[in-house]
Protein backbone atom coordinates (compact mmCIF):
# COMPACT_ATOMS: atom_id res chain seq x y z
CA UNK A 1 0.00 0.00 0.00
CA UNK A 2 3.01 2.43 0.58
CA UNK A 3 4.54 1.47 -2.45
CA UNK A 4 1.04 2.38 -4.43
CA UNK A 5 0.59 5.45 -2.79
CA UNK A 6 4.46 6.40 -3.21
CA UNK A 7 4.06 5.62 -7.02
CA UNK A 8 0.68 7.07 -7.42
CA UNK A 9 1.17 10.49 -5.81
CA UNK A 10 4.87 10.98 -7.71
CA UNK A 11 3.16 10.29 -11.31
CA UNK A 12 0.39 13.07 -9.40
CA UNK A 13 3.28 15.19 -8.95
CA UNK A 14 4.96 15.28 -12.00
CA UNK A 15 0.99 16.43 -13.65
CA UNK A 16 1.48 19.20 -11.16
CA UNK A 17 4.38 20.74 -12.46
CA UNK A 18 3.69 19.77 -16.36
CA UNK A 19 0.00 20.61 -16.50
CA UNK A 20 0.27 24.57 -15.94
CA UNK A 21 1.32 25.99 -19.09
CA UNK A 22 -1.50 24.50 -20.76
CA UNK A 23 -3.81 25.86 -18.54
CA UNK A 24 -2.45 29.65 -18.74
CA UNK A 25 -1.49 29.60 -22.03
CA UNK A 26 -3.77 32.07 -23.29
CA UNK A 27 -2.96 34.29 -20.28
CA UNK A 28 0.59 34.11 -20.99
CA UNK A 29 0.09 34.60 -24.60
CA UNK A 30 -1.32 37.96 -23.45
CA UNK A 31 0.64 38.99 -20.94
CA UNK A 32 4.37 37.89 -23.13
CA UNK A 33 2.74 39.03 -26.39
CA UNK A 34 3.21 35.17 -27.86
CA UNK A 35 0.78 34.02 -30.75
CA UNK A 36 -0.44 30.87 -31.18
CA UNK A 37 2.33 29.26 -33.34
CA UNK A 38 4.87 30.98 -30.68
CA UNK A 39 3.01 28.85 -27.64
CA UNK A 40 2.92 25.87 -30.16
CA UNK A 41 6.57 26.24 -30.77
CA UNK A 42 7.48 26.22 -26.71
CA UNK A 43 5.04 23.01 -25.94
CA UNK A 44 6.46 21.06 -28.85
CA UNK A 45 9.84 21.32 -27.66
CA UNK A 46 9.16 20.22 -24.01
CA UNK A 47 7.45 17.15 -26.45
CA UNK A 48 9.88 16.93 -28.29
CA UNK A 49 12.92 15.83 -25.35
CA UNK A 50 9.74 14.40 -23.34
CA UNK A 51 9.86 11.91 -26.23
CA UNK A 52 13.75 11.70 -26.68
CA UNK A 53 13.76 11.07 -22.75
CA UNK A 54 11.13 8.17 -22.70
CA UNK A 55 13.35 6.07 -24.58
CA UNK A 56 16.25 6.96 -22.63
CA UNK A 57 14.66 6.41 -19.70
CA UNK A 58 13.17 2.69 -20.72
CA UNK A 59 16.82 1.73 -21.87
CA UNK A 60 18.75 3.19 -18.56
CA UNK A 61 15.77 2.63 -15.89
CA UNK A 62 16.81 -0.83 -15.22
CA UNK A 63 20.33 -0.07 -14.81
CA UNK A 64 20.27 3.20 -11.97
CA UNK A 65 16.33 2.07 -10.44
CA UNK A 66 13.29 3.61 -10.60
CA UNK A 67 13.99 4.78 -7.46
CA UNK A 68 16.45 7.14 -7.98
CA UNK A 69 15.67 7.96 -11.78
CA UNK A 70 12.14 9.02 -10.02
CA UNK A 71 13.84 11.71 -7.63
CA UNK A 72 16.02 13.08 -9.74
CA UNK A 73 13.25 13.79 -12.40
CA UNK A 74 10.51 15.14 -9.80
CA UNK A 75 13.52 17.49 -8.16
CA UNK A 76 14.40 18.77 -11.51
CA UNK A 77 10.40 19.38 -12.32
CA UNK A 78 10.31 21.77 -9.13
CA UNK A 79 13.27 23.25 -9.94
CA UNK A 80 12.01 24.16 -13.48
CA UNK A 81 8.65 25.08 -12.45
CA UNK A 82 9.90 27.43 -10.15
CA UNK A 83 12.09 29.10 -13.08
CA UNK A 84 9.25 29.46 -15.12
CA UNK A 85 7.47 31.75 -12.55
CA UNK A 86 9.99 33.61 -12.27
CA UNK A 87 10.23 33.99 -16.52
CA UNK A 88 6.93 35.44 -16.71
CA UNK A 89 8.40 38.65 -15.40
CA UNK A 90 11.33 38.75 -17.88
CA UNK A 91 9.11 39.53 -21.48
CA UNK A 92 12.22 40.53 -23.55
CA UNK A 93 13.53 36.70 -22.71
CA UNK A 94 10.11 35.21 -22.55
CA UNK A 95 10.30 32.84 -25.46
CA UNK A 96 14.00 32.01 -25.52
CA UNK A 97 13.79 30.74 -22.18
CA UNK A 98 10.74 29.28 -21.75
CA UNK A 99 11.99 27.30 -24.78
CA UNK A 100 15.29 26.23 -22.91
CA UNK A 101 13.55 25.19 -19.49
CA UNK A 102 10.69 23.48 -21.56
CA UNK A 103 13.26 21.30 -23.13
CA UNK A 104 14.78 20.13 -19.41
CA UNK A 105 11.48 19.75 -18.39
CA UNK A 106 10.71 17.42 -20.70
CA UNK A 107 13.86 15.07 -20.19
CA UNK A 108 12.79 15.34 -16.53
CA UNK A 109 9.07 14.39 -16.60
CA UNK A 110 10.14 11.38 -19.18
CA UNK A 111 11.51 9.77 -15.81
CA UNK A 112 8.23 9.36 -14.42
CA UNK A 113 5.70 6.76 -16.23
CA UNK A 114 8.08 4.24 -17.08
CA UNK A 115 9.75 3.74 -13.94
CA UNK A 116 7.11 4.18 -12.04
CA UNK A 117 5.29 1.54 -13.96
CA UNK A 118 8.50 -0.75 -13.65
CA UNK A 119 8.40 -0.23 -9.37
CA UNK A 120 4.40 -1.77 -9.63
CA UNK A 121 5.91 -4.51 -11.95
CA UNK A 122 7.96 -6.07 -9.19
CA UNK A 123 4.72 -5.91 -6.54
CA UNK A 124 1.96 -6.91 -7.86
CA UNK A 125 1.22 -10.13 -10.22
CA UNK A 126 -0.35 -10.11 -13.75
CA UNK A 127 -3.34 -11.59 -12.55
CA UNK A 128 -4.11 -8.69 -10.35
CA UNK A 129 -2.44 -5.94 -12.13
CA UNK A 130 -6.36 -5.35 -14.55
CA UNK A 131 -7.96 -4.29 -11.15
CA UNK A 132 -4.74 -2.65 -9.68
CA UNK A 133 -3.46 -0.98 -12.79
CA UNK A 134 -7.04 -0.13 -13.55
CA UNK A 135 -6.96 1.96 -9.31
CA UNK A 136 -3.32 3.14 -10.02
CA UNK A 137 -3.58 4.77 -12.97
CA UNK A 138 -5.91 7.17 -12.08
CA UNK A 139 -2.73 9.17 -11.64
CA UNK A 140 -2.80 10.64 -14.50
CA UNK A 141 -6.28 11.44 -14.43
CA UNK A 142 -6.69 12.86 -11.15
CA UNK A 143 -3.22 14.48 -12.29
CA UNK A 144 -4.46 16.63 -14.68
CA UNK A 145 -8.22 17.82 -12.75
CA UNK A 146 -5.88 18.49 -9.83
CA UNK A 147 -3.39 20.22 -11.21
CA UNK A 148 -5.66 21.78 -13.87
CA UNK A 149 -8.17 23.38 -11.14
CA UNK A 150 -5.08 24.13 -9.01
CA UNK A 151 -3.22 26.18 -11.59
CA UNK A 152 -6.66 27.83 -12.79
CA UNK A 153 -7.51 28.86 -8.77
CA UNK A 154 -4.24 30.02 -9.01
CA UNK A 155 -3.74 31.81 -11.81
CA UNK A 156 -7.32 33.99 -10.55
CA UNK A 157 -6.42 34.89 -7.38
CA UNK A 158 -2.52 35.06 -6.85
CA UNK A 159 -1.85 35.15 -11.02
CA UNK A 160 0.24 33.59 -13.60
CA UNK A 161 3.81 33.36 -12.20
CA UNK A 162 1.95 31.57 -8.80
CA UNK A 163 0.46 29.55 -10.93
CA UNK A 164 4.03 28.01 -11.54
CA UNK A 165 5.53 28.21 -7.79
CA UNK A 166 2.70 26.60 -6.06
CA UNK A 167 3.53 23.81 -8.46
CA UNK A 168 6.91 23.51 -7.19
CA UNK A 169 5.86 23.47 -3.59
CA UNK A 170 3.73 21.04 -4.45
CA UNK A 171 5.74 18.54 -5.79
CA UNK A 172 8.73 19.10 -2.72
CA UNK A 173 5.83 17.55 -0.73
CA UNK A 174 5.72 14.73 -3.25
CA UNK A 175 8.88 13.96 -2.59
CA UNK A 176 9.04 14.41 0.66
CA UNK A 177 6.30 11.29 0.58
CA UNK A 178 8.11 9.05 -2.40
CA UNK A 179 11.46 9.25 -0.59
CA UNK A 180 10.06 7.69 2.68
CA UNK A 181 8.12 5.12 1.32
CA UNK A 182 8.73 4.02 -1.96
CA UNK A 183 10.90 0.77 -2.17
CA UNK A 184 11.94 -0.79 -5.74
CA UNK A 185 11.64 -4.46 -4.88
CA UNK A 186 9.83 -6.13 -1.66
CA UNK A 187 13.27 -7.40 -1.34
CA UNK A 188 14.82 -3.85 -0.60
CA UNK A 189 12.51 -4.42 2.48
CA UNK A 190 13.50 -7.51 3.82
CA UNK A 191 10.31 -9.13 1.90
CA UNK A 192 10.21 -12.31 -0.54
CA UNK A 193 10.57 -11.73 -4.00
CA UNK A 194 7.12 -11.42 -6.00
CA UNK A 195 6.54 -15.29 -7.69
CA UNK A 196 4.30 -14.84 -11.06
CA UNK A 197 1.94 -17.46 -12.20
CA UNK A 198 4.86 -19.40 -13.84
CA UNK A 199 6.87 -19.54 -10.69
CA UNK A 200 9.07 -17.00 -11.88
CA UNK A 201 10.32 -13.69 -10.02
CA UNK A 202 11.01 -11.67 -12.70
CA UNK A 203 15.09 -11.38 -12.19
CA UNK A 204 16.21 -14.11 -14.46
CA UNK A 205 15.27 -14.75 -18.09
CA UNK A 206 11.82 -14.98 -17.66
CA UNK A 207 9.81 -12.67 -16.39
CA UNK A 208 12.67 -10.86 -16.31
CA UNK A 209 14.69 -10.88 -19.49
CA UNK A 210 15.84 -7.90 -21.68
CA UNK A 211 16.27 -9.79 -24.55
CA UNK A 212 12.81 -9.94 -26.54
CA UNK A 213 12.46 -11.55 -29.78
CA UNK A 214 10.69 -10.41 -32.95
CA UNK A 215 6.87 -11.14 -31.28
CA UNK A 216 7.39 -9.48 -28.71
CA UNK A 217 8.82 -5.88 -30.80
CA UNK A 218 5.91 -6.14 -33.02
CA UNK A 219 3.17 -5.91 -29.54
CA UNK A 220 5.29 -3.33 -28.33
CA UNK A 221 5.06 -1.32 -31.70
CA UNK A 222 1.44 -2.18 -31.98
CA UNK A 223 0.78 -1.07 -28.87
CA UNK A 224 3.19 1.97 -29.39
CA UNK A 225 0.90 2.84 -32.42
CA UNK A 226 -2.17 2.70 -30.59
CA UNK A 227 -0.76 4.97 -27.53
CA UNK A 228 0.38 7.06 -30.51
CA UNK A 229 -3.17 7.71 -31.63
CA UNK A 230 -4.50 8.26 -28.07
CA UNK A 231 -1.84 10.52 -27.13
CA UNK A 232 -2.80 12.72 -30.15
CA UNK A 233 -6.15 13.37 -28.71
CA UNK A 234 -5.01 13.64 -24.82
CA UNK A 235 -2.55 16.13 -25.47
CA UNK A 236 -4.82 17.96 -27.85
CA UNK A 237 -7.13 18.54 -25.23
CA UNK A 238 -4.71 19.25 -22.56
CA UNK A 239 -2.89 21.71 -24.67
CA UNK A 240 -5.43 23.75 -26.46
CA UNK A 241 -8.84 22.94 -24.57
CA UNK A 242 -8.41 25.87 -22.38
CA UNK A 243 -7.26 28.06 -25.51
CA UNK A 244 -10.02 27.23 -27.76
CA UNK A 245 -12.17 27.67 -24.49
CA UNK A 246 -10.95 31.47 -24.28
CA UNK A 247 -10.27 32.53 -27.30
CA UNK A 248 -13.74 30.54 -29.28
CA UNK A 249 -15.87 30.49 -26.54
CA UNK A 250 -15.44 33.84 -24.96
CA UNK A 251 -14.55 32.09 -20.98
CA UNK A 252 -12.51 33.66 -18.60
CA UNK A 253 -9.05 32.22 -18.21
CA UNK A 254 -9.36 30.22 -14.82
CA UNK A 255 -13.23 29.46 -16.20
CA UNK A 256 -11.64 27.76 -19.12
CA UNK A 257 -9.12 26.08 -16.37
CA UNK A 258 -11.90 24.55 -14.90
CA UNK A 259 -14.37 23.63 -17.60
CA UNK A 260 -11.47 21.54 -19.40
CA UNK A 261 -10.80 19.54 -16.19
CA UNK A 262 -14.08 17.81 -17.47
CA UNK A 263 -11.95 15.90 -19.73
CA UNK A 264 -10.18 14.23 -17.11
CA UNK A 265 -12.76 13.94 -14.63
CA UNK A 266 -14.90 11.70 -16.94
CA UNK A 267 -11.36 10.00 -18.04
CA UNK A 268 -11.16 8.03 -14.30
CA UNK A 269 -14.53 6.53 -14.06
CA UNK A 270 -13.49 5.37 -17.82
CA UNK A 271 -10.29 3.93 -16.41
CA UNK A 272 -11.55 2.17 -13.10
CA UNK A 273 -14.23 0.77 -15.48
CA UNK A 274 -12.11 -0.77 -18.02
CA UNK A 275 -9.63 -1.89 -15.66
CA UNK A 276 -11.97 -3.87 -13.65
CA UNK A 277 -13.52 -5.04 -16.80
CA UNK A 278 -10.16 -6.48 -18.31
CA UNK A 279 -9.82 -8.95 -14.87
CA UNK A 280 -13.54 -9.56 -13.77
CA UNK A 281 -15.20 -10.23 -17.50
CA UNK A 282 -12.48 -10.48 -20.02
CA UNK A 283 -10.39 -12.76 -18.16
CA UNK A 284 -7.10 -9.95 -18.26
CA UNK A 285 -7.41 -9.44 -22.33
CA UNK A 286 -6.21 -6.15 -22.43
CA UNK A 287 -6.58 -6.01 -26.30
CA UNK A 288 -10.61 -7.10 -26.55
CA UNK A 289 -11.96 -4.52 -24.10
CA UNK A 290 -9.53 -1.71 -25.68
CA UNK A 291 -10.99 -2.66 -29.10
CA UNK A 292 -14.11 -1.88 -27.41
CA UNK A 293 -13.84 1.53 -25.71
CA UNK A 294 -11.65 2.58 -28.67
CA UNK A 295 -14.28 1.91 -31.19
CA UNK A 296 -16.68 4.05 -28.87
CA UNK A 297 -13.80 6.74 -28.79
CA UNK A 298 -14.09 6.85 -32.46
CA UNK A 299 -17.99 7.80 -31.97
CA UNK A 300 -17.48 10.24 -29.39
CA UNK A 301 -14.66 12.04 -31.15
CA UNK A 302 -17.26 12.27 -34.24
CA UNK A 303 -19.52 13.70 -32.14
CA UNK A 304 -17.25 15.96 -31.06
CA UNK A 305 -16.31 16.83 -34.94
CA UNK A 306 -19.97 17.60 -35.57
CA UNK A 307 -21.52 18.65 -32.51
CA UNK A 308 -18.50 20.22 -30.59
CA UNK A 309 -17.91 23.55 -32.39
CA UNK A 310 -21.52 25.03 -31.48
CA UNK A 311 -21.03 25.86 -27.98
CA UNK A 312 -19.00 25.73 -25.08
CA UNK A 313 -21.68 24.04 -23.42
CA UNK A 314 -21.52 21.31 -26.20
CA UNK A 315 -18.09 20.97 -26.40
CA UNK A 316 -18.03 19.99 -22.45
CA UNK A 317 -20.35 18.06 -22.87
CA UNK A 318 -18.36 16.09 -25.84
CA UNK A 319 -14.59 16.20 -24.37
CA UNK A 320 -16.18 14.72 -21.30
CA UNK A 321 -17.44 11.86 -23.72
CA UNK A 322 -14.16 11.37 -24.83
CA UNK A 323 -11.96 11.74 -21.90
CA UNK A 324 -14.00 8.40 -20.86
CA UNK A 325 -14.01 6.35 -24.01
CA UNK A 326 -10.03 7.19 -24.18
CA UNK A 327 -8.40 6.75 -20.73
CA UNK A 328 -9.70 3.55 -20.50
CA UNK A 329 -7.46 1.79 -22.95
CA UNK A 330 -4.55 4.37 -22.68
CA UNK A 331 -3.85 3.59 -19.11
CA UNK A 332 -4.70 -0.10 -19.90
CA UNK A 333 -2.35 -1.07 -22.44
CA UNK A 334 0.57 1.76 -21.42
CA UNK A 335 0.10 -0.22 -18.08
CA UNK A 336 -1.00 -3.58 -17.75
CA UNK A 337 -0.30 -4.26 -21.11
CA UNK A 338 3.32 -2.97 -21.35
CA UNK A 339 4.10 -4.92 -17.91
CA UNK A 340 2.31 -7.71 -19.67
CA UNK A 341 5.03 -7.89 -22.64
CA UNK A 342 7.64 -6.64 -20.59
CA UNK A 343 7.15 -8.80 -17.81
CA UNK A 344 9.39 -7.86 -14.58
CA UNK A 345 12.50 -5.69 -15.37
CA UNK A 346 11.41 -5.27 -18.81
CA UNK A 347 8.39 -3.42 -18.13
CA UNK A 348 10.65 -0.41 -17.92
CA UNK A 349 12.07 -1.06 -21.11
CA UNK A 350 8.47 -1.79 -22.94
CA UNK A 351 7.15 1.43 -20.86
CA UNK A 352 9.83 3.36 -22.13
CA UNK A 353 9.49 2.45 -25.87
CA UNK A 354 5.61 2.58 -25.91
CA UNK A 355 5.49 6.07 -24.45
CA UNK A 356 8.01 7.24 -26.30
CA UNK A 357 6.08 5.71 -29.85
CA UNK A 358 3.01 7.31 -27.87
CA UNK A 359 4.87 10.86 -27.24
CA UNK A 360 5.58 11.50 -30.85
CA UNK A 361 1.66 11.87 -31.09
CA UNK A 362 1.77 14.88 -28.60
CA UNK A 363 4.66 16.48 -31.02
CA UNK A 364 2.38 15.95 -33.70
CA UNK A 365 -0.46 17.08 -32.26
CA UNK A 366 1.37 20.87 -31.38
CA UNK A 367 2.91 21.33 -33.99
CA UNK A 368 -0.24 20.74 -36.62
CA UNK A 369 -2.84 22.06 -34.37
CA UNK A 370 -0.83 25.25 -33.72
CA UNK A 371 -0.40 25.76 -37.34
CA UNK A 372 -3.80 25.02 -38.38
CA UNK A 373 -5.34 27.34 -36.03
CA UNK A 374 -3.35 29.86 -37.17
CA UNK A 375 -3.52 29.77 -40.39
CA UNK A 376 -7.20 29.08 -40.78
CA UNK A 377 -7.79 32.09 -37.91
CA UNK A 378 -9.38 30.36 -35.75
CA UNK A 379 -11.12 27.59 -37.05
CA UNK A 380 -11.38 24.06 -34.55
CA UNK A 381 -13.30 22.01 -37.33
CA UNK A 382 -9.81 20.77 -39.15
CA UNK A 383 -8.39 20.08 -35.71
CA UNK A 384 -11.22 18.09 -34.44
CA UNK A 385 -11.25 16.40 -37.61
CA UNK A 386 -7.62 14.97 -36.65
CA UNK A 387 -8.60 14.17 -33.40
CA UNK A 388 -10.94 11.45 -35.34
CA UNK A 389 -8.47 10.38 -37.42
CA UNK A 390 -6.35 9.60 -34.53
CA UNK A 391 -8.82 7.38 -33.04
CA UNK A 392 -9.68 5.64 -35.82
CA UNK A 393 -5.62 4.70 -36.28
CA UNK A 394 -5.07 3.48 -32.30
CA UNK A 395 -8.18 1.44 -33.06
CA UNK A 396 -6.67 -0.71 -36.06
CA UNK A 397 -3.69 -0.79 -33.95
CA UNK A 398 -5.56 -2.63 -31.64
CA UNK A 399 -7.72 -4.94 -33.71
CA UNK A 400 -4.24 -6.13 -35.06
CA UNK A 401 -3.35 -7.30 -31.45
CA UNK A 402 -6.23 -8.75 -31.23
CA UNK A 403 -5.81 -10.59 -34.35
CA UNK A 404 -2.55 -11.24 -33.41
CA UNK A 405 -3.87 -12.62 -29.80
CA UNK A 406 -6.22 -15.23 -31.65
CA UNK A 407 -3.03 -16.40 -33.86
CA UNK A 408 -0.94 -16.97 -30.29
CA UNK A 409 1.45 -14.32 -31.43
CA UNK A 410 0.98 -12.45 -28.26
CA UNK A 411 -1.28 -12.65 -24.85
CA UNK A 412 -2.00 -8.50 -24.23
């Protein structure tokens, strides 16, 4: 139970201290005289090493720990957060810099999911990870209405350079928590190793072997692809919500703050859901119940495409829609499923790779929606229209695993 909370509140954390700039971003367009390819620009290049850094963290997580890759990455998130409050008051610099610390930032949050994920590997056993998994990722979820209501209170009543150094302070007390009790491996406190199913522990070549062959690379780009697609539409949202909220929809700036959150508040009942769906009634296939809520995600994201635009009331109601079709098999196969191939100290590894195929989707997704909305002045129908693209592509991702499940070629 320490170990879960440790884990739980750290990937909490490091939402906290990425999760601001979205939600001022209009504000600090404003106030910094930044347009929207400018903003776009700055967001894509924390992407951009958040990406680079996934993959570096699958590959070197298993060598230093989670443990300690963890603390370094959430001390260098405060640290960064608390230099970007401090930028907002420095306009002549304002883009250079936010540019540089966006880049560390994004090297340092890239420690988090991965290793994280590998630390819940080595406690808890496949057959209970649906249900577990399904609880524990709910980080991310509760992440983002957390620290998107916290930053819009903020930016309100103490404004936009507090909305960064509460951030910070935040995440100290993180790791204040994750330092005294978060453990690697029940070994590191005097506890048996975890035995899986096959009577493995996940240290040898089992459970716990680095060395995959070429089944195993083709689920991990499959899955890849599909996190690819989701992470399209997540960061979308995250990123621009708020904007669009603002600047098409006439809300305040913390009003916009808060009405996005919808998104993720809808995403955790969509996450518990699927999660306890995958053990209880699908017997721990990841793939068949992601096919599912995928193929709904490409309905709601339709809906969103035609219905979305008219109002802000409408588009609520439709990101709410899909923030619950879409977290359930994005925290499902980034985390059961990528233990699942993985398996013990590879779950970093196949962690790492997946979010990093998944993190080139959140580069996309700045770069075109910043230039689209720019060049078309305004316009969210071409954007929402790649949105539903993106769902239909991590949904044939999917049905190949599932395919691919039927032929034996892989148990996701």
């Amino acid at each position: 139970m320490r170990v879960f909370a440790a884990t739980w509140l750290s990937y909490v954390g490091f939402y906290i201290t990425r999760k601001p700039y979205s939600i001022v971003k209009a504000d600090l367009g404003s106030q910094l005289a930044l347009d929207a390819q400018d903003l776009a620009v700055i967001y894509a290049v924390y992407l951009v090493t958040y990406t680079i850094g996934q993959f570096a963290s699958g590959a070197i997580g298993p060598k230093y720990g989670p443990r300690r890759m963890l603390l370094w990455g959430m001390g260098i998130s405060a640290a960064i957060s608390t230099a970007m409050g401090m930028l907002t008051a420095m306009p002549h610099i304002a883009f250079s810099g936010f540019v540089v610390l966006m880049a560390v930032l994004g090297f340092a949050q890239a420690t988090g999911w991965s290793n994280n994920l590998g630390v819940m590997a080595m406690w808890f056993r496949r057959e209970e990870r649906g249900r577990v998994l399904g609880l524990w990722a709910t980080n991310f979820q509760v992440g983002g209405v957390l620290a998107g209501g916290l930053a819009a209170f903020v930016l309100k009543n103490l404004g936009l350079a507090s909305a960064f150094h509460i951030a910070a302070v935040v995440m100290l007390a993180v790791i204040a928590f994750f330092w005294l009790n978060e453990r690697d491996r029940p070994e590191d406190v005097g506890l048996p190793a975890l035995v899986h199913e096959n009577g493995d522990t996940g240290e040898g070549g089992g459970e716990g072997s680095l060395h995959w062959d070429r089944a195993v690379w083709i689920s991990v780009l499959l899955v890849g692809g599909a996190y690819f697609g989701m992470k399209f539409i997540r960061y979308a949202l995250w990123s621009w919500a708020p904007f669009v909220l603002k600047n098409n929809f006439g809300l305040a700036g913390d009003d916009a703050g808060y009405v996005s959150v919808i998104f993720d508040l809808c995403g955790i009942a969509g996450v518990i859901a699927t999660g306890w769906l995958s053990d209880r009634i699908f017997g721990g296939r990841r793939a068949f119940i992601s096919l599912v809520m995928l193929i709904a995600l490409v309905g709601t994201t339709t809906l969103l495409l035609t219905a979305g635009a008219s109002s802000a009331t409408a588009f609520a109601i439709c990101i709410g829609l899909v923030g619950f079709t879409l977290y359930g098999p994005d925290a499902l196969l980034t985390g059961a499923g990528a233990i699942d191939i993985g398996k013990g100290r590879g779950a970093v590894r196949a962690a790492g790779v997946i979010s990093g195929l998944g993190s080139a989707g959140s580069v996309m997704q700045e770069l075109l929606i910043g230039k689209s909305y720019q060049q078309t002045g305004g316009s969210i129908g071409p954007i929402l229209a790649m949105l539903l693209g993106s769902a239909v592509l991590s949904a044939v991702c999917v049905a190949a695993i599932l395919l691919r499940n039927r032929l034996g070629h892989s148990d996701v």
